[in-house]
Protein backbone atom coordinates (compact mmCIF):
# COMPACT_ATOMS: atom_id res chain seq x y z
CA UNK A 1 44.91 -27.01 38.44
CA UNK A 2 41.78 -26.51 40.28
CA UNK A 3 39.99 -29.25 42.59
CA UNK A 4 38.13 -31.25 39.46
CA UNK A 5 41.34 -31.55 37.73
CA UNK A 6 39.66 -29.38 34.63
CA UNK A 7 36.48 -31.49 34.35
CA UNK A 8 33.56 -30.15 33.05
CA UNK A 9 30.15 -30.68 34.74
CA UNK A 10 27.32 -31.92 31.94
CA UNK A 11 23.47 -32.30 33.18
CA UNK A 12 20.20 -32.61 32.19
CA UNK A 13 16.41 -32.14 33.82
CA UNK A 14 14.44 -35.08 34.85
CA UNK A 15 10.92 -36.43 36.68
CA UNK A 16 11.54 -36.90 40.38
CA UNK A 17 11.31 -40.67 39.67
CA UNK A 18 14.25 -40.57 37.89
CA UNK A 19 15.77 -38.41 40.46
CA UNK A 20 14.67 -41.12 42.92
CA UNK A 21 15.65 -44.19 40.90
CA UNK A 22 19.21 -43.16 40.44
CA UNK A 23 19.41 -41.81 44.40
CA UNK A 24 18.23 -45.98 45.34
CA UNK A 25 20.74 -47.31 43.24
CA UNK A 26 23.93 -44.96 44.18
CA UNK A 27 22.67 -46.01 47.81
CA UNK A 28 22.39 -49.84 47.15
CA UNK A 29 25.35 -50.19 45.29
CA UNK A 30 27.40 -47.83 47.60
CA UNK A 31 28.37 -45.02 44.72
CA UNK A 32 28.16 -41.55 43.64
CA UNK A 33 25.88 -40.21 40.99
CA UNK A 34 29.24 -39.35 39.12
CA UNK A 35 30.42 -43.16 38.99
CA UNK A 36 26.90 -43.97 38.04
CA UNK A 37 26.79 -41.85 35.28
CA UNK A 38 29.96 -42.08 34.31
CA UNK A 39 29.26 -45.68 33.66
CA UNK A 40 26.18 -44.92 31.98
CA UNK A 41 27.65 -42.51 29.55
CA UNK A 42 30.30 -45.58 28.91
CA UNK A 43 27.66 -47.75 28.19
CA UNK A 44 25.59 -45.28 25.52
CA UNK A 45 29.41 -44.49 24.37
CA UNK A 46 30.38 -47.81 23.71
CA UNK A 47 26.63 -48.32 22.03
CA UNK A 48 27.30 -45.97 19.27
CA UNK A 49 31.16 -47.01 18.55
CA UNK A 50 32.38 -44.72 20.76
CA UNK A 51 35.71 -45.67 23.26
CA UNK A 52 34.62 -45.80 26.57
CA UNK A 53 36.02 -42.46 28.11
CA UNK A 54 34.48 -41.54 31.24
CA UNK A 55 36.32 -42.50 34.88
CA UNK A 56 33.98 -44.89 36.61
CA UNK A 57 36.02 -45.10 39.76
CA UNK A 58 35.22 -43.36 42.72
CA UNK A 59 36.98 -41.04 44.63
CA UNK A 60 36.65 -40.59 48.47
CA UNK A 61 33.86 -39.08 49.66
CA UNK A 62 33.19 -36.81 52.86
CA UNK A 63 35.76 -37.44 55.57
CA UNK A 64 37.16 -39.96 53.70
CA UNK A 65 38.21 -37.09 50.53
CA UNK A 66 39.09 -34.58 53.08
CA UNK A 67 41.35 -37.21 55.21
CA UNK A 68 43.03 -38.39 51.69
CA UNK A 69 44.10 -35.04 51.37
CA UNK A 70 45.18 -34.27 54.41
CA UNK A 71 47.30 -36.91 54.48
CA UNK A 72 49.02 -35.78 50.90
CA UNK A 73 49.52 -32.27 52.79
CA UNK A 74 51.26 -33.97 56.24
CA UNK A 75 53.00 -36.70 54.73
CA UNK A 76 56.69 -36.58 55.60
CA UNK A 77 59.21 -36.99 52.47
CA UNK A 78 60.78 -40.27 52.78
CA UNK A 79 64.42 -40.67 53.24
């Protein structure tokens, strides 16, 4: 299995303000562009009778993702 656990990546083209809009609000609510629109695909989902399918919870980013797997790589085996 490769890093994204066989996720697919889905985009789109925007104005810079949207760009910019969704940049302010990963930074004031302290989340990734993924959990963002993860949630917002939920929401549009969920709108049209859809089951709310996309992970909205974030994964460790930057030294924090590298040090979670790090971790998994030294950890001993209990006894």
């Amino acid at each position: 299995m490769n890093a994204r656990g066989g996720r697919r990546q889905i985009g789109g083209y925007f104005e810079p303000k949207v760009v910019r809009s969704l940049r302010r609000l990963a930074a004031d609510r302290d989340a990734t562009h993924q959990v963002l629109l993860a949630e917002a695909l939920n929401d549009l989902f969920e709108k049209y009778g859809y089951e709310r399918v996309a992970d909205e919870t974030q994964a460790p980013r930057g030294g924090a993702a590298l040090k979670a797997r790090l971790s998994k790589v030294t950890e001993e085996p209990s006894a």
